[in-house]
C-alpha atoms as a PDB file:
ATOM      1  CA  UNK A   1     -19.778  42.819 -53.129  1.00  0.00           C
ATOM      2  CA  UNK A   2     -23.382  43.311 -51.471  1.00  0.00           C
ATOM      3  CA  UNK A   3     -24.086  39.559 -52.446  1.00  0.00           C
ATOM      4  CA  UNK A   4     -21.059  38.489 -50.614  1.00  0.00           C
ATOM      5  CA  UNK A   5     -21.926  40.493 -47.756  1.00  0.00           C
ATOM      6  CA  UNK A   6     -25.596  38.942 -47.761  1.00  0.00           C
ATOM      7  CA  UNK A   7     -23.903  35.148 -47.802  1.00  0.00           C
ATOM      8  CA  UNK A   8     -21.936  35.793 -44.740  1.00  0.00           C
ATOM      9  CA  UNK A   9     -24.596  37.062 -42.540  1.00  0.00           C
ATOM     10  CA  UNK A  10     -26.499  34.010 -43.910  1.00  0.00           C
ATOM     11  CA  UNK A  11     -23.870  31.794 -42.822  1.00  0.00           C
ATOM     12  CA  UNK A  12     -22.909  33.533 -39.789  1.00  0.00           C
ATOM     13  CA  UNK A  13     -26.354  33.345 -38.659  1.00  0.00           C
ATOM     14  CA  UNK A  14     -27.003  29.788 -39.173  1.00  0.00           C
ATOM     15  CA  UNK A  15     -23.910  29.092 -37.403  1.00  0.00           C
ATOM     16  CA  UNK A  16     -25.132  31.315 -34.120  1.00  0.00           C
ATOM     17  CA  UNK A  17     -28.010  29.061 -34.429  1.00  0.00           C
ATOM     18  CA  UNK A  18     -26.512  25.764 -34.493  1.00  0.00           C
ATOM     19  CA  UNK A  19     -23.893  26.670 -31.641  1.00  0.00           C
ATOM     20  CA  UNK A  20     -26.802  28.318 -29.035  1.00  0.00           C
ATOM     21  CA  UNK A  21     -30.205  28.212 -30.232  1.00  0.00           C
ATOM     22  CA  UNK A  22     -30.830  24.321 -31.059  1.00  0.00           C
ATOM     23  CA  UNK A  23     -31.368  22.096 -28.128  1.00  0.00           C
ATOM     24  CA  UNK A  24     -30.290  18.657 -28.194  1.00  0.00           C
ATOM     25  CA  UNK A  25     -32.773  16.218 -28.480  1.00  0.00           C
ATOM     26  CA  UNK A  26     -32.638  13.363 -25.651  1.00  0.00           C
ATOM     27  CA  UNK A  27     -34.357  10.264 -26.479  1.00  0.00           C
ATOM     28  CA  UNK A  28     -34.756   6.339 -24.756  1.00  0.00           C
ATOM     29  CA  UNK A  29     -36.442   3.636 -27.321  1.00  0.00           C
ATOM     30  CA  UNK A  30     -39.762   2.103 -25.992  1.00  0.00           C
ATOM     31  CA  UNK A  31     -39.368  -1.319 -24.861  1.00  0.00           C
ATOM     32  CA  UNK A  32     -40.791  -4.213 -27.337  1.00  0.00           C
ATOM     33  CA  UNK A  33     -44.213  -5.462 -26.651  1.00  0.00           C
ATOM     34  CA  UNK A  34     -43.904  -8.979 -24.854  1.00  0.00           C
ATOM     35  CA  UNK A  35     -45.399 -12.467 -24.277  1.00  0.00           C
ATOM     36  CA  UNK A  36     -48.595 -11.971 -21.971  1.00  0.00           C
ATOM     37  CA  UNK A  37     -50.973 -14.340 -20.903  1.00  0.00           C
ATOM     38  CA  UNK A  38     -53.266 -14.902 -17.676  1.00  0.00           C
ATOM     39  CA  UNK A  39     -50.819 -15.459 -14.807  1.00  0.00           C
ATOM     40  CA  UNK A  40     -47.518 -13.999 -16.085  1.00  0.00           C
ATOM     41  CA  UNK A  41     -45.632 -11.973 -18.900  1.00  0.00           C
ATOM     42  CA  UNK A  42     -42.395 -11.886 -20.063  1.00  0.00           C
ATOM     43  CA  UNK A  43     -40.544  -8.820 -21.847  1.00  0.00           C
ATOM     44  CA  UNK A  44     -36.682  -8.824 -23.216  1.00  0.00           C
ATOM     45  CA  UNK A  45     -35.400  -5.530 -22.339  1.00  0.00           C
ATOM     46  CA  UNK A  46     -33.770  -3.208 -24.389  1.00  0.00           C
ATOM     47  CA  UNK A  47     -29.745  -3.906 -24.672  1.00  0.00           C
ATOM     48  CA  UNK A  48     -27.089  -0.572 -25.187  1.00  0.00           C
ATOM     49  CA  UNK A  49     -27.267  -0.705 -29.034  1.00  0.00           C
ATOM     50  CA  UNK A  50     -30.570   0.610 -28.308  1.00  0.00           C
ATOM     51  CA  UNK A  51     -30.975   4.429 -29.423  1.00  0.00           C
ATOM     52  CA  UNK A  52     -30.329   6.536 -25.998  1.00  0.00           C
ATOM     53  CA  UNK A  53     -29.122   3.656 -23.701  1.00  0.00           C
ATOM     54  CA  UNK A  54     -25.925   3.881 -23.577  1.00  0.00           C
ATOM     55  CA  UNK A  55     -25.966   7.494 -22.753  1.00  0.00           C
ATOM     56  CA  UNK A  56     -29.203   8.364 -20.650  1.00  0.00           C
ATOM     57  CA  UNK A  57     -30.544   5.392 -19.530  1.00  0.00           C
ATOM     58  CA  UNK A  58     -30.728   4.560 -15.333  1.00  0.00           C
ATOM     59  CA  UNK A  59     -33.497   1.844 -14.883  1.00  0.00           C
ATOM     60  CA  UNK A  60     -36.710   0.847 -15.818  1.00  0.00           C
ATOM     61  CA  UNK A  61     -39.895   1.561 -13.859  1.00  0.00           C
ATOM     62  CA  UNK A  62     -43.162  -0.101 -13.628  1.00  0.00           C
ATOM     63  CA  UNK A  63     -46.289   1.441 -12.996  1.00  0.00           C
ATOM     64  CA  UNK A  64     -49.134  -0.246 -11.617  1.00  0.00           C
ATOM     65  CA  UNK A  65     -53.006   0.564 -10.119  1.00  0.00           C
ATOM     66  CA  UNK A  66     -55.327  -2.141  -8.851  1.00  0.00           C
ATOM     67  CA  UNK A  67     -58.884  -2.430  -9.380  1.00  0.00           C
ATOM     68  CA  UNK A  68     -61.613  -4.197  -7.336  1.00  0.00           C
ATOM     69  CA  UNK A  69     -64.047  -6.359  -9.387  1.00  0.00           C
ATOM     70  CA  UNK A  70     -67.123  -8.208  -8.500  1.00  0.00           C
ATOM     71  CA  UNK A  71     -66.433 -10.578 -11.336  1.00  0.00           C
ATOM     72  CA  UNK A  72     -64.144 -13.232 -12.228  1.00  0.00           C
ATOM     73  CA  UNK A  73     -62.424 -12.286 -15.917  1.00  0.00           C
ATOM     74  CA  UNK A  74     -62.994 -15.868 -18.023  1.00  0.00           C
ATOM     75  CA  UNK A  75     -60.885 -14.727 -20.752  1.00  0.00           C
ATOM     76  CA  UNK A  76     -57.913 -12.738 -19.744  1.00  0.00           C
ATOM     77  CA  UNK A  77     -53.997 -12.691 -20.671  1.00  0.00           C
ATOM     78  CA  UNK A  78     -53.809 -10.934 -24.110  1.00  0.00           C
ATOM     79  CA  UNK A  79     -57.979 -11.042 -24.995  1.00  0.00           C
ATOM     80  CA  UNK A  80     -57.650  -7.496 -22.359  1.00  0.00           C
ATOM     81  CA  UNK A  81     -55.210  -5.715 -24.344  1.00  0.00           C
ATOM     82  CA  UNK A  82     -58.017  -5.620 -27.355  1.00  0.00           C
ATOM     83  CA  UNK A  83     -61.854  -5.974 -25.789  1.00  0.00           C
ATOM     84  CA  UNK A  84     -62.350  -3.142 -24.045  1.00  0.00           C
ATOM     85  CA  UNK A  85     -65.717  -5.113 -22.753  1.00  0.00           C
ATOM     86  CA  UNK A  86     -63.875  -7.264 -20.941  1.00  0.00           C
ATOM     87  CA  UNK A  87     -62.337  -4.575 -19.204  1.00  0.00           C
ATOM     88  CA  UNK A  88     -65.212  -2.408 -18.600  1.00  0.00           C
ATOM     89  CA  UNK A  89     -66.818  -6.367 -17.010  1.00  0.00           C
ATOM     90  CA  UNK A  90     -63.693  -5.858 -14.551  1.00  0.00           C
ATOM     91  CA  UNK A  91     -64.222  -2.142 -13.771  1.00  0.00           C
ATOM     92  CA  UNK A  92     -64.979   0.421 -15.928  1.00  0.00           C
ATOM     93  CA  UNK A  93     -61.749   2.656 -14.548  1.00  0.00           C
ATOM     94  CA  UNK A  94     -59.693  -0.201 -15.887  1.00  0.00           C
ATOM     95  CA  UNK A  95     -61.102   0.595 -19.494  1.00  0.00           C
ATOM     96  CA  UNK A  96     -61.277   4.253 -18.689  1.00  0.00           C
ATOM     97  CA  UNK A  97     -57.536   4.773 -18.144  1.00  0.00           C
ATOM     98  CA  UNK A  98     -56.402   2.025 -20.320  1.00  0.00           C
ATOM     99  CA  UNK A  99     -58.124   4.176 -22.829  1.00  0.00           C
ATOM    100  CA  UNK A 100     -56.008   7.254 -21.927  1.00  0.00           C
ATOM    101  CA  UNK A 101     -52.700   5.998 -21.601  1.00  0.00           C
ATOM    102  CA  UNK A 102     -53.046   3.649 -25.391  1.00  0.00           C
ATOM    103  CA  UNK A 103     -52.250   7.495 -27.102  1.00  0.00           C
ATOM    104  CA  UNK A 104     -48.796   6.771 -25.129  1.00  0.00           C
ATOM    105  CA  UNK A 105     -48.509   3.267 -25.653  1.00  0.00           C
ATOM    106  CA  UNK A 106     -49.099   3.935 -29.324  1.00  0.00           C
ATOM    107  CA  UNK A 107     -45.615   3.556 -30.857  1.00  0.00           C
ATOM    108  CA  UNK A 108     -46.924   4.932 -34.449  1.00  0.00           C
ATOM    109  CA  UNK A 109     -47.029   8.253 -33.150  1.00  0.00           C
ATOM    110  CA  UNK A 110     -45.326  10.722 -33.651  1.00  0.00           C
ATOM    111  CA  UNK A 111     -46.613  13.481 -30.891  1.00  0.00           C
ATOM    112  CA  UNK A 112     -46.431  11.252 -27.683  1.00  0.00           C
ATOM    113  CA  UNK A 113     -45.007  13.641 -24.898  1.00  0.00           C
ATOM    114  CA  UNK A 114     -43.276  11.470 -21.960  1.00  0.00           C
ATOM    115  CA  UNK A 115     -41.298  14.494 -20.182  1.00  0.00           C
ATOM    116  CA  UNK A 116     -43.058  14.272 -17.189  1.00  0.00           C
ATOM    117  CA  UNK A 117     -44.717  10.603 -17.414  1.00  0.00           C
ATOM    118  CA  UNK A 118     -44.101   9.845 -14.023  1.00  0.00           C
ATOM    119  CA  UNK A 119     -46.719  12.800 -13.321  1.00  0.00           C
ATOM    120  CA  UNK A 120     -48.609  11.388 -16.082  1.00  0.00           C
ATOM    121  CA  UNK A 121     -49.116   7.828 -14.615  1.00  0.00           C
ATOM    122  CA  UNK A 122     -49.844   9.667 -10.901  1.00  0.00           C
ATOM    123  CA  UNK A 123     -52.286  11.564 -12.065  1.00  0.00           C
ATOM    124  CA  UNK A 124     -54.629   8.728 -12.799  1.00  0.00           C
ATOM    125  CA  UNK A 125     -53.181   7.141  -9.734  1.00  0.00           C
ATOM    126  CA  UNK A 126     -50.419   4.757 -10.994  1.00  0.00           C
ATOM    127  CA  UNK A 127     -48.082   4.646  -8.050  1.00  0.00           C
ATOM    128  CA  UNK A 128     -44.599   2.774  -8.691  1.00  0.00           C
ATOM    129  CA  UNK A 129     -43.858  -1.153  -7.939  1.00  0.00           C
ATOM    130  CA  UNK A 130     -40.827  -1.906  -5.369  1.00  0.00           C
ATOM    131  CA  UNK A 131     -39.752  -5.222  -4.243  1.00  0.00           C
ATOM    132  CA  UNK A 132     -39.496  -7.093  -1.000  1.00  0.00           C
ATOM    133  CA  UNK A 133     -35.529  -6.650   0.471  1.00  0.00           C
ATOM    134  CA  UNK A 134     -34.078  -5.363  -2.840  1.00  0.00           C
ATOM    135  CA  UNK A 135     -33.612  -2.260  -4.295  1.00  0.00           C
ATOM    136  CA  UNK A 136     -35.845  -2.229  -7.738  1.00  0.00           C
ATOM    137  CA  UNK A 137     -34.211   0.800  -9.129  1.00  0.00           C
ATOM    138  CA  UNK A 138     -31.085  -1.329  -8.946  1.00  0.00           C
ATOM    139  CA  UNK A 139     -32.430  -4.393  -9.946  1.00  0.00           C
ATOM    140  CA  UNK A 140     -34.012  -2.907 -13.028  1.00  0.00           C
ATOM    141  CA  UNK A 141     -30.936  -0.406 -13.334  1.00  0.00           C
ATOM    142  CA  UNK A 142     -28.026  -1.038 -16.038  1.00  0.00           C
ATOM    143  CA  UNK A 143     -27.335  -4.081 -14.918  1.00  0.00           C
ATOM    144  CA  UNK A 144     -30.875  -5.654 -16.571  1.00  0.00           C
ATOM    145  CA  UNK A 145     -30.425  -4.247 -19.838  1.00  0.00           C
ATOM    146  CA  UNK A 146     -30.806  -6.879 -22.715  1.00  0.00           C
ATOM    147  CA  UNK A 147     -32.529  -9.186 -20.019  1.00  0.00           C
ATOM    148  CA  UNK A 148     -35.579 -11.323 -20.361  1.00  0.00           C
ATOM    149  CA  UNK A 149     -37.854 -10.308 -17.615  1.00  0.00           C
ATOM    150  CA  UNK A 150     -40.598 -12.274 -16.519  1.00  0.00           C
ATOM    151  CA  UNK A 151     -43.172 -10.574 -13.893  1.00  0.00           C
ATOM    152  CA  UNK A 152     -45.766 -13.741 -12.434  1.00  0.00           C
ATOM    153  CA  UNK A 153     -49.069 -13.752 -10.806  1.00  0.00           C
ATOM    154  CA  UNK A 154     -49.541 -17.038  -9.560  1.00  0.00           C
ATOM    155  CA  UNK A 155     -53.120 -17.853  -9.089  1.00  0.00           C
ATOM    156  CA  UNK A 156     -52.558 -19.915  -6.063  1.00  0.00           C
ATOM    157  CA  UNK A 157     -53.925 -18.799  -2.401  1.00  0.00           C
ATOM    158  CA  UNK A 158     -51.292 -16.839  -0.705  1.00  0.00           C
ATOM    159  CA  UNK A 159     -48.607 -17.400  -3.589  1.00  0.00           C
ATOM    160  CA  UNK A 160     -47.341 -13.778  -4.284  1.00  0.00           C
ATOM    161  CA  UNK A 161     -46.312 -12.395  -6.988  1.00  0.00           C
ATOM    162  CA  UNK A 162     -42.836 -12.049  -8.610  1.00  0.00           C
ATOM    163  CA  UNK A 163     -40.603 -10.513 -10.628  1.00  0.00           C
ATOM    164  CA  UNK A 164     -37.490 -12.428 -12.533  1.00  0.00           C
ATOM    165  CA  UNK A 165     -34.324 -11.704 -14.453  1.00  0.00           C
ATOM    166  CA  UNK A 166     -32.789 -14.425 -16.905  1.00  0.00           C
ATOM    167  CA  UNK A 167     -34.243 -17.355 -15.027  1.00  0.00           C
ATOM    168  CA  UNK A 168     -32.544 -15.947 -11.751  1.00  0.00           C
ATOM    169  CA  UNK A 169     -34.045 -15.582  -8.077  1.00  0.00           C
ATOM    170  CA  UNK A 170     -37.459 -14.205  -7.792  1.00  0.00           C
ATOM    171  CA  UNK A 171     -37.961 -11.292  -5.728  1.00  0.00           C
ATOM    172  CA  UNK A 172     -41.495 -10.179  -4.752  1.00  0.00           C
ATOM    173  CA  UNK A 173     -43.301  -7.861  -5.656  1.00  0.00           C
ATOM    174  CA  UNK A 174     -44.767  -5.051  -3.385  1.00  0.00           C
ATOM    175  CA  UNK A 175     -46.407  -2.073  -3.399  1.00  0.00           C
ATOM    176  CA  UNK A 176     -45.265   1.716  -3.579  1.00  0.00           C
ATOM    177  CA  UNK A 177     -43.585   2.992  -0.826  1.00  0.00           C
ATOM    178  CA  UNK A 178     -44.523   6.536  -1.365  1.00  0.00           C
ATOM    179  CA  UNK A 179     -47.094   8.999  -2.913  1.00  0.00           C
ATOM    180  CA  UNK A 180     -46.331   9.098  -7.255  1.00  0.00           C
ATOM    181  CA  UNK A 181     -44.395  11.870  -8.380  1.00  0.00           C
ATOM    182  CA  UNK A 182     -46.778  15.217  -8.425  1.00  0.00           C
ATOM    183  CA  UNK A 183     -48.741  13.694  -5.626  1.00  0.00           C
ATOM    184  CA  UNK A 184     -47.058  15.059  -2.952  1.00  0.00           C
ATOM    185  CA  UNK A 185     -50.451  15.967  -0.841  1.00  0.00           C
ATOM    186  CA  UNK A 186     -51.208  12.176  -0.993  1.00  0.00           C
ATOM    187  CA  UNK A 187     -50.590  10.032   2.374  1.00  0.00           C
ATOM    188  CA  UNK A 188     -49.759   6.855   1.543  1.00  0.00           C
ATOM    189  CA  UNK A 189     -50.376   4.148   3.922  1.00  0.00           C
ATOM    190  CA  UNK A 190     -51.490   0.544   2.086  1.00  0.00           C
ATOM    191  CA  UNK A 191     -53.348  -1.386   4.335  1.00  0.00           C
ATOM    192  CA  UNK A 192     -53.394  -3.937   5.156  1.00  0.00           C
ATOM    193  CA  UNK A 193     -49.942  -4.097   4.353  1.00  0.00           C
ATOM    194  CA  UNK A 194     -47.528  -3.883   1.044  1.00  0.00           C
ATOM    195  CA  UNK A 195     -48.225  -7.198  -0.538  1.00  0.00           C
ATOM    196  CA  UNK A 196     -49.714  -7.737  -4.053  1.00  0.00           C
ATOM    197  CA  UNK A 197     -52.497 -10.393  -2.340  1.00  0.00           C
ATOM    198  CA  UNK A 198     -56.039 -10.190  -2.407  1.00  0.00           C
ATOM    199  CA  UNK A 199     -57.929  -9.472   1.024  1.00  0.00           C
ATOM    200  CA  UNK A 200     -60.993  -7.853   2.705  1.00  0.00           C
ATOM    201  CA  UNK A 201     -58.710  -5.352   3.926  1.00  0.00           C
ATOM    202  CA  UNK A 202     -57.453  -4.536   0.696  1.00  0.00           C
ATOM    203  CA  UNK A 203     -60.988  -4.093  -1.096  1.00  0.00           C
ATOM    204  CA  UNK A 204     -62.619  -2.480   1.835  1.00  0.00           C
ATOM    205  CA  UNK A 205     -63.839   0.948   0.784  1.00  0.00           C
ATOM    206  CA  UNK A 206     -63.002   2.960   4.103  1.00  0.00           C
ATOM    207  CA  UNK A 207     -59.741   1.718   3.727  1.00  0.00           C
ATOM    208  CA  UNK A 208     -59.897   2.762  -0.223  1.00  0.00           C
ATOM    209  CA  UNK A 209     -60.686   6.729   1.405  1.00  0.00           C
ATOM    210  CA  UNK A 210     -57.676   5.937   4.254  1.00  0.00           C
ATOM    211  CA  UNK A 211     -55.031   4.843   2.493  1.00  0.00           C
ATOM    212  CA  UNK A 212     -55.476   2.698  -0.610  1.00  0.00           C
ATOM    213  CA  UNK A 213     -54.859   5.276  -2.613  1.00  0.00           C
ATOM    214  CA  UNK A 214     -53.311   2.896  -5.599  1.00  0.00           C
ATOM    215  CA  UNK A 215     -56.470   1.203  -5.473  1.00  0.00           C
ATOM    216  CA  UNK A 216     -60.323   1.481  -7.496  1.00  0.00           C
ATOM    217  CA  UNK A 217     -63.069   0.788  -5.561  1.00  0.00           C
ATOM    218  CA  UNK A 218     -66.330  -1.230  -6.974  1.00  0.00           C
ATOM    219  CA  UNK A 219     -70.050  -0.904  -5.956  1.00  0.00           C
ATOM    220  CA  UNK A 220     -70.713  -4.814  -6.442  1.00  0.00           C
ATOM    221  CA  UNK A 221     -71.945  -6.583  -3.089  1.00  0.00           C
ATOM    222  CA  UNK A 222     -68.865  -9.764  -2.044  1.00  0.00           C
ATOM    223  CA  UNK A 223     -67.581 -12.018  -3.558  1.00  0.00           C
ATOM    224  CA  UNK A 224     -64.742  -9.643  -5.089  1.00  0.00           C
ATOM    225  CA  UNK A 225     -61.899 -10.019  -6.776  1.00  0.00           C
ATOM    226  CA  UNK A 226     -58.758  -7.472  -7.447  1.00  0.00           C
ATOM    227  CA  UNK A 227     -56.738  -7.534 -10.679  1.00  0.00           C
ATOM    228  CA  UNK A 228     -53.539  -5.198 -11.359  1.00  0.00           C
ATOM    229  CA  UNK A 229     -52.634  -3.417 -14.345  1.00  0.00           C
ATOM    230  CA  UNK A 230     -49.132  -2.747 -15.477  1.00  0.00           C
ATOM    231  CA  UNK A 231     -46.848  -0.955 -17.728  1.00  0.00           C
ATOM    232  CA  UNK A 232     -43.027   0.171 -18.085  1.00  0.00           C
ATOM    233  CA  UNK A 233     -40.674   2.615 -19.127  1.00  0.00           C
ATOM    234  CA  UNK A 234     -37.303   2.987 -19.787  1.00  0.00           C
ATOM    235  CA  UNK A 235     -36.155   6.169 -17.297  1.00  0.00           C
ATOM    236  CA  UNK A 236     -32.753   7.832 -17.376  1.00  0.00           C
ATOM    237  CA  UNK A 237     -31.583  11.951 -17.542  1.00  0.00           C
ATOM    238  CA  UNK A 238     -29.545  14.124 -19.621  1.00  0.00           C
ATOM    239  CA  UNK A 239     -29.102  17.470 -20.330  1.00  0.00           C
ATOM    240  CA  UNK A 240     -27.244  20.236 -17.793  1.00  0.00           C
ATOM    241  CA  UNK A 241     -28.145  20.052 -15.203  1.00  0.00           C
ATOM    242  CA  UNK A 242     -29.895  16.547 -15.724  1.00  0.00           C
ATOM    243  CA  UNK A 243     -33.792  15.994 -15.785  1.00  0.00           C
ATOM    244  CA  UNK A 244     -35.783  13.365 -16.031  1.00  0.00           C
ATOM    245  CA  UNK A 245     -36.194  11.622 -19.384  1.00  0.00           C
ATOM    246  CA  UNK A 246     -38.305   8.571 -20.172  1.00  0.00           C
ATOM    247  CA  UNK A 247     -39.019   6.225 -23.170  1.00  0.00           C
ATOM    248  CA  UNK A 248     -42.732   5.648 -24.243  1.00  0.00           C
ATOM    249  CA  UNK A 249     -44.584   3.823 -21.643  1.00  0.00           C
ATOM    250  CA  UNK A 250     -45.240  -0.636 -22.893  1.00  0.00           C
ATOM    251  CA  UNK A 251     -48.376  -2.261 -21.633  1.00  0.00           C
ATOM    252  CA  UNK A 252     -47.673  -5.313 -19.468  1.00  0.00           C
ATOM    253  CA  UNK A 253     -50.572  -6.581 -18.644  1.00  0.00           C
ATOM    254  CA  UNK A 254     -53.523  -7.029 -16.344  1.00  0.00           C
ATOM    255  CA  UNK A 255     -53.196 -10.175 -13.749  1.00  0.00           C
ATOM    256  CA  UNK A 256     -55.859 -11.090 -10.975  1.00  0.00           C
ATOM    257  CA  UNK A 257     -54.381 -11.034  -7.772  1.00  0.00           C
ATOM    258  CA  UNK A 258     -54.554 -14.518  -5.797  1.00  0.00           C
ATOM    259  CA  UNK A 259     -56.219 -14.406  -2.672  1.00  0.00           C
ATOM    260  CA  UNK A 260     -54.441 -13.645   0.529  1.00  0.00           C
ATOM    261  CA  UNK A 261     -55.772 -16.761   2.565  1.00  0.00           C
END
């Protein structure tokens, strides 16, 4: 009789726990590493049978932070994913944070943490791309899953850069429109303007302190170049009420910008 008594508070007790003190694990995939190479890269997006889009998933997001260079990168396109050299050659905050966010990138882990990987990115001052008369959160929303998306950096003077779905219209690619999430105390205010284009204005240091706040300043006296680097996540919510939820973070690339004039 007492061993009977025993098994019921056994199973009553696992029960209690399985109806109220589990939480239910939400979860996006990571997005497959694509094609990269020195002026563009192209990525096919995750489609529904992926685990956690169908349920959670609202659009992807891309992250970006430029970098001023006194140098001109000879070998670029996929040769910067591995040589950390070469990025150190462009500037050494390009290696320094590629080097922090390759733990996230890393899809072998097991212990990568994207809760709050907007905060993440803003913290080493990755602000978020937008586009030029379109909503990107809509253009990257549902709608794009199971896509190829291709993102170019032409390298020809005042030729900006773009951002593609199945061989559709290009839209253009701009800069954030606001501070990154955590960053609330930042005021930003691109100069000389929103485009992806490299100018004096861009590079100049006082306007680095003013309001480039996406951008890495570099020591080395003119000529000077600016490259971009760039990664994306799969973003969506769940839970009651809903937060934030994110997939691991895919390295894009890292494209020199094309001069502005």
């Amino acid at each position: 009789m007492k061993y009977c008594v025993m098994v019921l508070i056994c199973v009553l007790s696992l029960c209690g726990l399985l109806s109220c003190g589990l939480e239910e694990f939400y979860y996006i995939d990571y997005i497959p590493q694509g094609d990269y190479n020195d002026t563009n890269a192209v990525i096919t997006l995750p489609s529904r049978g992926y685990e956690g889009y169908t349920t959670y998933f609202d659009n992807f997001i891309i992250f970006y932070r430029i970098y001023i260079s006194g140098v001109t990168q000879v070998q670029t396109g996929d040769n910067l994913r591995t040589n950390s050299v070469d990025r150190s050659n462009i500037n050494q905050s390009l290696n320094a944070d590629y080097t922090f966010f390759y733990s996230f990138t890393d899809i072998t882990s097991t212990t990568v943490n994207t809760s709050n990987l907007e905060t993440t990115f803003g913290s080493r001052g990755y602000y978020v791309l937008t586009l030029e008369n379109a909503e990107i959160n809509n253009v990257l929303g549902s709608g794009s899953l199971g896509n190829r998306l291709e993102i170019a950096f032409p390298p020809n003077p005042r030729e900006e850069p773009t951002l593609t779905l199945n061989n559709g219209d290009p839209h253009k690619l701009r800069r954030a429109a606001a501070a990154p999430a955590g960053q609330s105390s930042v005021i930003f205010s691109p100069r000389p303007n929103r485009n992806l284009l490299n100018s004096s204005a861009l590079y100049n240091n006082d306007n680095i302190t003013l309001g480039n706040t996406d951008t890495v300043a570099y020591t080395a006296d003119t000529p000077r170049y600016t490259y971009v680097s760039l990664y994306i996540a799969a973003r969506g919510r769940g839970g009651t009420p809903p937060l934030p939820i994110f997939s691991q973070p895919t390295f894009i690339g890292i494209f020199r910008l094309a001069d502005s004039g």
